[in-house]
C-alpha atoms as a PDB file:
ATOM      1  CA  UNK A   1      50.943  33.314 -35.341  1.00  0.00           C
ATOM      2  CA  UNK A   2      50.187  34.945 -38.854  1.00  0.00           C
ATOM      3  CA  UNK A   3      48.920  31.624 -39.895  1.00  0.00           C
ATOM      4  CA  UNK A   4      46.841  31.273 -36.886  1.00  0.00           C
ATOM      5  CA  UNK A   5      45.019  35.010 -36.845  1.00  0.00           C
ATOM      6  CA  UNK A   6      44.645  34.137 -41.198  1.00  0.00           C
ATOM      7  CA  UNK A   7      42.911  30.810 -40.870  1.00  0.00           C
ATOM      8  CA  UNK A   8      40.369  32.189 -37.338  1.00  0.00           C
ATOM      9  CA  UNK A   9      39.679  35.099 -39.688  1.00  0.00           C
ATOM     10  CA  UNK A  10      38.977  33.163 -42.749  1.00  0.00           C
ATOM     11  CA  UNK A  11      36.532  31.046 -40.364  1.00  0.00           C
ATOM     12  CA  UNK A  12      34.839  33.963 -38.499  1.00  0.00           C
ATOM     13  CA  UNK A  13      34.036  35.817 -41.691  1.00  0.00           C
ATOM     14  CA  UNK A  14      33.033  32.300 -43.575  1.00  0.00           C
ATOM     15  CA  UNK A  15      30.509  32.239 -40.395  1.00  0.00           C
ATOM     16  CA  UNK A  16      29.294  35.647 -40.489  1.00  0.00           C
ATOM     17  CA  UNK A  17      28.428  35.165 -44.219  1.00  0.00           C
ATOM     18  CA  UNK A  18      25.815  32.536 -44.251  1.00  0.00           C
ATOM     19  CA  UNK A  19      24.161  33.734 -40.855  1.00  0.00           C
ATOM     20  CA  UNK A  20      23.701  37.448 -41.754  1.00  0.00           C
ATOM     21  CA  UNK A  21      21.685  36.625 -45.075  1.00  0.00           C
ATOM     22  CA  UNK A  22      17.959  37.377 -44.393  1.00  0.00           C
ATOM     23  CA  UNK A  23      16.121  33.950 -45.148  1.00  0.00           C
ATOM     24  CA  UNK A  24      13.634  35.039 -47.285  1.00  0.00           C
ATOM     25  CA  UNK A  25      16.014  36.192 -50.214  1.00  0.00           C
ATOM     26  CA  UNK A  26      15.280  34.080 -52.901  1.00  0.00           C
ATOM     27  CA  UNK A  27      17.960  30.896 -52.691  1.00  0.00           C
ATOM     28  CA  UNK A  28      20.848  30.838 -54.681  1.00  0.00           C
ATOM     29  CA  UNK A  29      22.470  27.283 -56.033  1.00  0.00           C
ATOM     30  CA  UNK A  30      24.330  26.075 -53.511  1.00  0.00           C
ATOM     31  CA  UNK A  31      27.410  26.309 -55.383  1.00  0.00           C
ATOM     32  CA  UNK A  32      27.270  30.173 -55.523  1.00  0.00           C
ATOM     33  CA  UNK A  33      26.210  30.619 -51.768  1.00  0.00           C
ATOM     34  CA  UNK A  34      29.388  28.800 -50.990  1.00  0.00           C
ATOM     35  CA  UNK A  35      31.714  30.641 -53.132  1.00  0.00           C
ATOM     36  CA  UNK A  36      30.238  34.064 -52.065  1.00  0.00           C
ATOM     37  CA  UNK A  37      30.656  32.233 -48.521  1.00  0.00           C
ATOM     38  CA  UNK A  38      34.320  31.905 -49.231  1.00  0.00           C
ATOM     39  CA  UNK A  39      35.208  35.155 -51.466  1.00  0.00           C
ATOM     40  CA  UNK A  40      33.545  36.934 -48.236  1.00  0.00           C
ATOM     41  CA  UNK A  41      36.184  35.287 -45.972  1.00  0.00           C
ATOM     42  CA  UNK A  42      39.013  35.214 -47.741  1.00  0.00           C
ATOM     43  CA  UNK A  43      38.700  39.084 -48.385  1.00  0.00           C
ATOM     44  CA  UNK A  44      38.182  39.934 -45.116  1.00  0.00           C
ATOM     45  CA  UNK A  45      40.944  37.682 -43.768  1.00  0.00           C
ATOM     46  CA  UNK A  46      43.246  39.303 -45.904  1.00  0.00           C
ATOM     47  CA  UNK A  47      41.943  42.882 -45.072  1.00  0.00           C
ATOM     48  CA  UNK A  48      42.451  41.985 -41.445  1.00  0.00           C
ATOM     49  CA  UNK A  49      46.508  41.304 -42.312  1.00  0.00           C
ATOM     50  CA  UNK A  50      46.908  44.008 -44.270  1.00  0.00           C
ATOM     51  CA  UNK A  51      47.263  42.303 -47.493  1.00  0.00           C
ATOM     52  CA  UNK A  52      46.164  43.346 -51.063  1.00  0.00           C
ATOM     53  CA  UNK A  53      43.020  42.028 -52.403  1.00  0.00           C
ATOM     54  CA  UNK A  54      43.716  39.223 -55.286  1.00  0.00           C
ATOM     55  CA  UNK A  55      44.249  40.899 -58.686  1.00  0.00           C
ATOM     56  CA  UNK A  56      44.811  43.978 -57.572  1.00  0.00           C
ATOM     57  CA  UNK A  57      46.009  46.781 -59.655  1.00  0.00           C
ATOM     58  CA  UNK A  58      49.490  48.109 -58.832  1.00  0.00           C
ATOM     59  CA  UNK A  59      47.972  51.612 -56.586  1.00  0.00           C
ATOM     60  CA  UNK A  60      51.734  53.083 -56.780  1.00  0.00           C
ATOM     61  CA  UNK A  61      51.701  53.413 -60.343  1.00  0.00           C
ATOM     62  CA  UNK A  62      48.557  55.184 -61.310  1.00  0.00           C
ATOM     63  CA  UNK A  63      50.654  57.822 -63.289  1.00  0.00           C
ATOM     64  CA  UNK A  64      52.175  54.912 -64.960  1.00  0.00           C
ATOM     65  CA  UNK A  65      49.127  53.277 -65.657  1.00  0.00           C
ATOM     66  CA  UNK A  66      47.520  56.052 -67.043  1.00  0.00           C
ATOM     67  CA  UNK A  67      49.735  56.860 -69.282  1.00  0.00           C
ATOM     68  CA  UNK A  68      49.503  53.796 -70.550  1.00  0.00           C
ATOM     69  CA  UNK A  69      46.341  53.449 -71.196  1.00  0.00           C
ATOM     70  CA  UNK A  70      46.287  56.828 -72.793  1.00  0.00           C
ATOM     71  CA  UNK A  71      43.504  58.571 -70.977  1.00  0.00           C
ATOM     72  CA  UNK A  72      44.556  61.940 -68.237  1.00  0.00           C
ATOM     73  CA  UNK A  73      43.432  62.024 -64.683  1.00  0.00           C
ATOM     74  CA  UNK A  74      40.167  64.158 -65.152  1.00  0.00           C
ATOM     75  CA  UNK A  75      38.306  62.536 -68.119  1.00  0.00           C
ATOM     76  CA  UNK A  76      35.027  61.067 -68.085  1.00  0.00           C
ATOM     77  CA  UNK A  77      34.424  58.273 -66.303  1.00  0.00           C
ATOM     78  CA  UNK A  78      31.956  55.376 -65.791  1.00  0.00           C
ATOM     79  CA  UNK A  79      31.927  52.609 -62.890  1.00  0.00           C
ATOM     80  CA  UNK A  80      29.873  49.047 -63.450  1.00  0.00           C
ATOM     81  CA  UNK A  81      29.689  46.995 -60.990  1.00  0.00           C
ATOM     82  CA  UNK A  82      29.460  42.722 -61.002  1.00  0.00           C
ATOM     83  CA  UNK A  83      28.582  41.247 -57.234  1.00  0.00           C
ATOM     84  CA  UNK A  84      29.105  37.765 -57.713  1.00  0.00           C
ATOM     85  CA  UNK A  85      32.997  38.253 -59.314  1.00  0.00           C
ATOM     86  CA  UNK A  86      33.364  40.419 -56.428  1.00  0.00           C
ATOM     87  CA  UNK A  87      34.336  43.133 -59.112  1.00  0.00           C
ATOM     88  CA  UNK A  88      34.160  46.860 -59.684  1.00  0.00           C
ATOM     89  CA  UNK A  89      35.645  48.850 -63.135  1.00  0.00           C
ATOM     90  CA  UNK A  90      36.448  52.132 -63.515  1.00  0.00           C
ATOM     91  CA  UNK A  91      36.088  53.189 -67.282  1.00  0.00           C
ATOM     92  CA  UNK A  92      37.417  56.218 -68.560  1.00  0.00           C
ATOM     93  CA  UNK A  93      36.705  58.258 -71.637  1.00  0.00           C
ATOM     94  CA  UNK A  94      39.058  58.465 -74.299  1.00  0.00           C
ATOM     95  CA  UNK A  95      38.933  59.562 -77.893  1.00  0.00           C
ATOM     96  CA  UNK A  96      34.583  59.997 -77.524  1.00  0.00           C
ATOM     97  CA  UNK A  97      34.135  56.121 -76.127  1.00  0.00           C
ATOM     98  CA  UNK A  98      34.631  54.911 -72.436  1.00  0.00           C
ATOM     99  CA  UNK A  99      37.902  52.391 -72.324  1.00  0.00           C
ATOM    100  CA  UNK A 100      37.893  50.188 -69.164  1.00  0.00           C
ATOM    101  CA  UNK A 101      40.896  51.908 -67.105  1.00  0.00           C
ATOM    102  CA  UNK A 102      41.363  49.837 -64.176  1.00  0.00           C
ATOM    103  CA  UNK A 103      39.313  46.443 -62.062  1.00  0.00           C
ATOM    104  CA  UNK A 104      39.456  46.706 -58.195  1.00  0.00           C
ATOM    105  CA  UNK A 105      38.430  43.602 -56.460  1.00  0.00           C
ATOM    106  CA  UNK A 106      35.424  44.538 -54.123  1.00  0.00           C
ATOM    107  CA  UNK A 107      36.509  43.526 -50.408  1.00  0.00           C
ATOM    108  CA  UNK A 108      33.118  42.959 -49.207  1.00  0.00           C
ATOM    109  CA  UNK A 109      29.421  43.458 -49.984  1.00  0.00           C
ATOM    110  CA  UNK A 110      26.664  41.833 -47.782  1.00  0.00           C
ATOM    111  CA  UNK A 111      23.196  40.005 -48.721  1.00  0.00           C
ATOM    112  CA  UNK A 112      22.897  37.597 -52.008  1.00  0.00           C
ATOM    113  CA  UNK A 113      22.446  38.691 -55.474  1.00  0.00           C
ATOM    114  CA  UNK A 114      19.262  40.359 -56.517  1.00  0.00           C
ATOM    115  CA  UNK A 115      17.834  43.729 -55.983  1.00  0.00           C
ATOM    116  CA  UNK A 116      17.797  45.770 -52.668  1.00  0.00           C
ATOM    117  CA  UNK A 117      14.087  45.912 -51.231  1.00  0.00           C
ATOM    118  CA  UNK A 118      13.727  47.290 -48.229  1.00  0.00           C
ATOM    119  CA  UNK A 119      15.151  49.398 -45.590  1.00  0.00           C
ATOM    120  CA  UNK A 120      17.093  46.493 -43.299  1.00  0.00           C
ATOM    121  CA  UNK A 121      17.763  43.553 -45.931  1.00  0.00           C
ATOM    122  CA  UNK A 122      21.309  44.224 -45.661  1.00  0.00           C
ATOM    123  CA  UNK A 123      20.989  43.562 -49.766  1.00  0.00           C
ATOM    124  CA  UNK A 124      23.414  45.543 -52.103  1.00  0.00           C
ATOM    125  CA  UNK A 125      21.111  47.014 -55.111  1.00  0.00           C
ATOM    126  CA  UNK A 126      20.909  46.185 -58.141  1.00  0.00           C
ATOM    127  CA  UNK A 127      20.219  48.666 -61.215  1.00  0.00           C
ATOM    128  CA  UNK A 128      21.837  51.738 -62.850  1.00  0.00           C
ATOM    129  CA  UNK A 129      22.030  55.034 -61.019  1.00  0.00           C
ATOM    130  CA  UNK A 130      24.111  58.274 -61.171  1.00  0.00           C
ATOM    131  CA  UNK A 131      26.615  60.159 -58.846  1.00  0.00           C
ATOM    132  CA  UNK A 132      26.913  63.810 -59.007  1.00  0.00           C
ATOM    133  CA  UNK A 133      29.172  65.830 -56.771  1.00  0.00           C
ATOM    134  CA  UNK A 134      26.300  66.455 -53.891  1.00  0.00           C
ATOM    135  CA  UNK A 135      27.209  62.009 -53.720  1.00  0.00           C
ATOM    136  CA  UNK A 136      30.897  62.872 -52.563  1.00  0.00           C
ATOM    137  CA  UNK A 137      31.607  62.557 -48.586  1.00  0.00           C
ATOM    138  CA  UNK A 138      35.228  63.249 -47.950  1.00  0.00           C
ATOM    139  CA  UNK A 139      35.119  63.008 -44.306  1.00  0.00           C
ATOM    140  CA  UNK A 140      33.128  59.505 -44.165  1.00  0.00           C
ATOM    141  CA  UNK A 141      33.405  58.103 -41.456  1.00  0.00           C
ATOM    142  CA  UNK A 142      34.590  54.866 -44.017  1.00  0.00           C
ATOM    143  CA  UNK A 143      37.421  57.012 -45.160  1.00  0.00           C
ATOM    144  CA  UNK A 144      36.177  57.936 -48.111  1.00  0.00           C
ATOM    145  CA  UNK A 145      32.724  57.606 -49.970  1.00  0.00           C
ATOM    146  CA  UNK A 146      30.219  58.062 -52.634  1.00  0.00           C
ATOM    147  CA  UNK A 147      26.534  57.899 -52.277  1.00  0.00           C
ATOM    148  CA  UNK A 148      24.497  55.756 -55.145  1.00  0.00           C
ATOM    149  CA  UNK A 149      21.515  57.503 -54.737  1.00  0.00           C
ATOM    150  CA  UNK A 150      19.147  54.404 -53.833  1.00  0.00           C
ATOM    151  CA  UNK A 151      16.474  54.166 -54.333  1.00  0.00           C
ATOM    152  CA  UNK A 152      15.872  56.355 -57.470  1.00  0.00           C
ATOM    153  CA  UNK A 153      13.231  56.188 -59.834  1.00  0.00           C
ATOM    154  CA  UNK A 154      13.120  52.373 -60.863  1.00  0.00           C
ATOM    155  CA  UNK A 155      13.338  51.407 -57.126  1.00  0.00           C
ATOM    156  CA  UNK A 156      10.802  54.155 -56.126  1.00  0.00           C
ATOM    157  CA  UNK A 157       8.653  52.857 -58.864  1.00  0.00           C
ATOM    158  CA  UNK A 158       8.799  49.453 -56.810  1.00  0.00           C
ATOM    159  CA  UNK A 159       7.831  50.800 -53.297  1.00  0.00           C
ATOM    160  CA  UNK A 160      11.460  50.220 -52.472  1.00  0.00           C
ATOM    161  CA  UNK A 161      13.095  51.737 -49.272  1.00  0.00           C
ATOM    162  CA  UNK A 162      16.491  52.620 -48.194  1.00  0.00           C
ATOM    163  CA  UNK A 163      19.320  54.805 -47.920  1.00  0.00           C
ATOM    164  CA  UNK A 164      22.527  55.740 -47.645  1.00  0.00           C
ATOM    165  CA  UNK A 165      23.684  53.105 -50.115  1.00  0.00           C
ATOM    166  CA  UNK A 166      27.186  54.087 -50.552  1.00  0.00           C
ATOM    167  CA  UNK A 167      30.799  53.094 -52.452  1.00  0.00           C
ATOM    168  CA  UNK A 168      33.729  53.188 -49.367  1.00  0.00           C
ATOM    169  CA  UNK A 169      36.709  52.085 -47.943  1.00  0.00           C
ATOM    170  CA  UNK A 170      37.178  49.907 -44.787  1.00  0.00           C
ATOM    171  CA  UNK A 171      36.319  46.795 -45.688  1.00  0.00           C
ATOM    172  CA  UNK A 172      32.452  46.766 -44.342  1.00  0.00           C
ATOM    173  CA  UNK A 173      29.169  46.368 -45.607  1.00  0.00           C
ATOM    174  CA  UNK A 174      25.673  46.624 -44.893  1.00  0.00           C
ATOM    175  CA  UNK A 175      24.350  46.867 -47.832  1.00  0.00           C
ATOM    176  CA  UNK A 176      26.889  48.848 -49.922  1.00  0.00           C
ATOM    177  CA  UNK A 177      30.310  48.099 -51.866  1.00  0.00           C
ATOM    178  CA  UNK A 178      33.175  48.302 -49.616  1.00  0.00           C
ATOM    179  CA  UNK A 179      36.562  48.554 -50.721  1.00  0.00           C
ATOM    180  CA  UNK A 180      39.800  49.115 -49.105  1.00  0.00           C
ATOM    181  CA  UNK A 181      41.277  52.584 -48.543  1.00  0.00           C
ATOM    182  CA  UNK A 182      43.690  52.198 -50.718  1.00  0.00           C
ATOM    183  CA  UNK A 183      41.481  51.266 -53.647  1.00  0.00           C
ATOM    184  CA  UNK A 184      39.198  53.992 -52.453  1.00  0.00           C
ATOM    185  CA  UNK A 185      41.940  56.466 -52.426  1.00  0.00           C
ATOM    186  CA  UNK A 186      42.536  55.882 -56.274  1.00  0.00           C
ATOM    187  CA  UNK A 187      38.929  55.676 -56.950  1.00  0.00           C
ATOM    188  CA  UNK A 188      38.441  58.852 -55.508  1.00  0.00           C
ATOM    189  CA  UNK A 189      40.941  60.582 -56.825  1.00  0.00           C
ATOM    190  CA  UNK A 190      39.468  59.951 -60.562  1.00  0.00           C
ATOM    191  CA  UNK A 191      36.004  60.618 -59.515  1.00  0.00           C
ATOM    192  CA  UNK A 192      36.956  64.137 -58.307  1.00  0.00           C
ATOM    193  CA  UNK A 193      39.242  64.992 -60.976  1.00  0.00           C
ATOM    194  CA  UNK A 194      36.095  64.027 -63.676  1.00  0.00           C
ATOM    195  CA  UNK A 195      33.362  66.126 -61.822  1.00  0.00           C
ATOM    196  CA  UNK A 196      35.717  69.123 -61.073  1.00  0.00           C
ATOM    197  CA  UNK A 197      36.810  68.994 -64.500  1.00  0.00           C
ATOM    198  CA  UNK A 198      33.495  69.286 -66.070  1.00  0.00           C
ATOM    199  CA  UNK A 199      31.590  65.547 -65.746  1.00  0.00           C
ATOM    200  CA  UNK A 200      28.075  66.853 -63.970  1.00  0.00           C
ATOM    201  CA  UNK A 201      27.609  62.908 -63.092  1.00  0.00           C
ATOM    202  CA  UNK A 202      28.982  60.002 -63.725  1.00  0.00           C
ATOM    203  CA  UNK A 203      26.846  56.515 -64.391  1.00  0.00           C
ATOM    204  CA  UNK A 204      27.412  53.761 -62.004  1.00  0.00           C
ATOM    205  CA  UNK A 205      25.848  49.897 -63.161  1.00  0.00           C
ATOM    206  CA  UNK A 206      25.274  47.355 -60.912  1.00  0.00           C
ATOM    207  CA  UNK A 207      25.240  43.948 -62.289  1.00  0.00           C
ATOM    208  CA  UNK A 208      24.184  40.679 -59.932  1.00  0.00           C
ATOM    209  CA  UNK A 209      27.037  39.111 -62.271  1.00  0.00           C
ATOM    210  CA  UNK A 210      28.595  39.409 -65.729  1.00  0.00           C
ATOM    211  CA  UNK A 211      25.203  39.476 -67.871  1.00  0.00           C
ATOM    212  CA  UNK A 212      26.634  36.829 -70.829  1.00  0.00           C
ATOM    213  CA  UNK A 213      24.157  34.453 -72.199  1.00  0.00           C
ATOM    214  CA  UNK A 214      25.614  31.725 -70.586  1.00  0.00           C
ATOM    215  CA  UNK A 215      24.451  33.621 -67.067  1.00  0.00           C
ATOM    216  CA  UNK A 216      21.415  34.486 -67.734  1.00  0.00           C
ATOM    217  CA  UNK A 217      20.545  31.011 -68.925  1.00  0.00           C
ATOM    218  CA  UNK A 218      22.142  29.215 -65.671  1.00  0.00           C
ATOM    219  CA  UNK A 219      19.462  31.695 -63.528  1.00  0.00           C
ATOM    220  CA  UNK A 220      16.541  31.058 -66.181  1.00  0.00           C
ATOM    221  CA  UNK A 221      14.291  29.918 -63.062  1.00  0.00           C
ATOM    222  CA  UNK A 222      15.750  32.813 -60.694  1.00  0.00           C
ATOM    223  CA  UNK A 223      12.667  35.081 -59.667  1.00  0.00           C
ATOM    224  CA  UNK A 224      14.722  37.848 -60.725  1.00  0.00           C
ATOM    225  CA  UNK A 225      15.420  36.851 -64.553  1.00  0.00           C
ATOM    226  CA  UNK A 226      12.647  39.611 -65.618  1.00  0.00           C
ATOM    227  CA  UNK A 227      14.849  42.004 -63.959  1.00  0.00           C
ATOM    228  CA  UNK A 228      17.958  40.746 -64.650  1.00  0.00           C
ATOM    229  CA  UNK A 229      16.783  40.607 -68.286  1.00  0.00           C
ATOM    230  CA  UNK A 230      15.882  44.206 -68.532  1.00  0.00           C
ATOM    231  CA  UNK A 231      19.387  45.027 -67.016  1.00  0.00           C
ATOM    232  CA  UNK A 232      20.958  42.899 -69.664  1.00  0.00           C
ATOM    233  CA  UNK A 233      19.354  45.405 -71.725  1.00  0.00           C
ATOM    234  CA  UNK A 234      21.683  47.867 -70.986  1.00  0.00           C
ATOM    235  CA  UNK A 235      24.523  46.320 -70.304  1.00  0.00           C
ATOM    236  CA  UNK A 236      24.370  45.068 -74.315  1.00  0.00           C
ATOM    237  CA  UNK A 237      23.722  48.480 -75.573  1.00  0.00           C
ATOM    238  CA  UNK A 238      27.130  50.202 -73.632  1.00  0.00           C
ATOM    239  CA  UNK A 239      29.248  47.047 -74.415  1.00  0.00           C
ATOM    240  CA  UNK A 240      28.295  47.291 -78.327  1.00  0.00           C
ATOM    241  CA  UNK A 241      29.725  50.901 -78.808  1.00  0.00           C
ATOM    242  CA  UNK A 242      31.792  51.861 -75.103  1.00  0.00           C
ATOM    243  CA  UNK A 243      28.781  54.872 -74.595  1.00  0.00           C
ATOM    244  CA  UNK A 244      26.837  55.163 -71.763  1.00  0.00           C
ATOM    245  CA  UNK A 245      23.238  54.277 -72.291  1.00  0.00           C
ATOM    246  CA  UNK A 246      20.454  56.922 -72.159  1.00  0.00           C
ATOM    247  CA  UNK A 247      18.575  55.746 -69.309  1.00  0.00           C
ATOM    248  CA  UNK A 248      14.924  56.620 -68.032  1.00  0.00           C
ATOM    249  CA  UNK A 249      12.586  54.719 -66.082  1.00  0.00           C
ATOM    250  CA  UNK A 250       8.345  54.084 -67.376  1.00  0.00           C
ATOM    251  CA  UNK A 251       6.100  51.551 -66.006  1.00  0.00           C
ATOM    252  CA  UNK A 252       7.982  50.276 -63.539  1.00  0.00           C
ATOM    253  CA  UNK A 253      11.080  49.213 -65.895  1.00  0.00           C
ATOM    254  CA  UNK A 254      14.225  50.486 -67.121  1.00  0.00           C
ATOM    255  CA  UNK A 255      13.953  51.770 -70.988  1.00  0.00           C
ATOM    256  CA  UNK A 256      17.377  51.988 -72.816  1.00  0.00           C
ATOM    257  CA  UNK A 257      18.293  54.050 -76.203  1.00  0.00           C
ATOM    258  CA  UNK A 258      22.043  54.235 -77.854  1.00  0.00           C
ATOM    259  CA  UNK A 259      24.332  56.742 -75.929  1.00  0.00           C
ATOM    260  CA  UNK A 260      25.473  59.580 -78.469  1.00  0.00           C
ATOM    261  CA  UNK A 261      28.656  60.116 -79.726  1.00  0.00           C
ATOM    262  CA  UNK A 262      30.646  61.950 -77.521  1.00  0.00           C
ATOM    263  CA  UNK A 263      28.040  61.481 -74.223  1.00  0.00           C
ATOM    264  CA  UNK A 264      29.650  61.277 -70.452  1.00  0.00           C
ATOM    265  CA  UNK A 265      26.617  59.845 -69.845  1.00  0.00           C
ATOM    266  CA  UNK A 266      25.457  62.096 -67.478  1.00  0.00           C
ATOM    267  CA  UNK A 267      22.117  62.373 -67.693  1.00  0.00           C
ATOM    268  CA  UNK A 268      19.784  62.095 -64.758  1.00  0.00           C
ATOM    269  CA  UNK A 269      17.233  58.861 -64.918  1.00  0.00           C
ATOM    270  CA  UNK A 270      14.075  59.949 -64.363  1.00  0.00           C
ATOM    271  CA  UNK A 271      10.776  58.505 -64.561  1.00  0.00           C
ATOM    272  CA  UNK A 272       9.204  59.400 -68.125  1.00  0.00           C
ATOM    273  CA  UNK A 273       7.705  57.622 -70.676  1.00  0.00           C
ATOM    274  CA  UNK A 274       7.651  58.756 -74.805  1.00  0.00           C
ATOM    275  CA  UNK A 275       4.383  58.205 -75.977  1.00  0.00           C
ATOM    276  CA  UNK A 276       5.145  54.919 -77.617  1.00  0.00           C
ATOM    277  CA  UNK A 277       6.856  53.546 -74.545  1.00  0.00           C
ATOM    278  CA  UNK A 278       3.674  54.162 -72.491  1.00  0.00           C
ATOM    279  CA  UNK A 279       1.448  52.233 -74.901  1.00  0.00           C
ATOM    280  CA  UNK A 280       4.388  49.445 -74.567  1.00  0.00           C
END
């Protein structure tokens, strides 16, 4: 019977993920659209049994884990994102640089990937954004969430629409990043800890997938490689030193500089250009 209710939940969810995609998202390779296909009903089948996502970390032994990686429960922290690995990391400060602490498999997220547009696209976005305590929603009706703030300056800067574009538990998604509760329990409990312990926001980066060259050459004819490029952007800059990028928003793209020493990275991202950057 437990084979039965795996393999009628595998197909319903394979089902549900190619005819909930809106069809005028640009197309992915058909390769990808069938492995999000399948990552999308595997998860779900395996939420509906009450099994662990694949590669999950062991949730009973976040003391032990911490300690291990040498970083407390309240220090900095920083959460990026990938779509198509169905991935999210939590990074923690230690020692003035962010560490990667801990990967939770994402059990769902809806739409293809590329950038959010419009109220309704059931797209998850796309971009860098920051998550102060106001985000926090202890009593969502998810469990548990955190709001990304969508759309903020880059998207506004686009005529983007939306809201209430959130991180959660129970294994749903209309346009967010759904985890499961127990994921989100952990999750939560370091995001609290780092804003009531000082953290005024934390940086969250979205990435449509891991930005190596090898990507970003394999989507060279995407219509999103301008975007995708200018994400890459800062995606090089925290990977070269483990600091958050400064991030602010002018003419309609994202401008990058070096994190400082030391930075949580939380700084707002506003739309403001230097002088030179407005002549650029």
């Amino acid at each position: 019977m437990k084979i039965f209710r795996f393999v009628a939940a595998l197909f319903a969810a394979g089902i549900a993920a190619f005819t909930t995609m809106p069809s005028w998202l640009p197309k992915l390779p058909d390769g990808d659209r069938a492995l999000i296909a399948y990552e999308r009903g595997q998860r779900l089948a395996r939420w509906s049994l009450g099994l662990p996502m694949p590669g999950e970390p062991d949730l009973a032994q976040l003391p032990e884990r911490l300690a291990k990686a040498g970083v407390k429960e309240g220090a900095p922290i920083l959460v990026r994102i990938f779509k198509s690995e169905f991935e999210l990391e939590l990074w923690m400060q230690r020692d003035g640089e962010f560490h990667r602490f801990a990967t939770y498999p994402i059990c769902r997220w809806s739409g293809r990937i590329g950038p959010k547009h419009r109220e309704g696209d059931v797209q998850a976005p796309e971009g860098f954004y920051t998550v102060d305590q106001t985000a926090l929603n202890p009593n969502s009706s998810w469990y548990r969430s955190f709001n990304l703030g969508y759309p903020n300056a880059f998207d506004r800067s686009h005529g983007r629409t939306g809201s209430f574009i959130m991180v959660h538990g129970g294994c749903a998604s209309i346009g967010c990043f759904a985890m499961t509760n127990a994921q989100m329990q952990e999750i939560w409990q370091l995001v609290t800890a780092a804003l009531q312990n000082g953290q005024k926001r934390f940086q969250v980066q979205v990435y449509p997938f891991r930005m190596s060259d090898e990507a970003m050459a394999r989507y060279a004819g995407n219509p999103n490689i301008a975007f995708w490029k200018n994400l890459k952007e800062g995606n090089d800059l925290f990977q070269a030193d483990g600091r958050p990028p400064k991030v602010s928003v002018c003419n309609g793209a994202y401008r990058f500089a070096p994190g400082d020493a030391g930075s949580t990275g939380d700084d707002s991202i506003d739309d403001k250009c230097t002088a030179e950057q407005a002549k650029s």
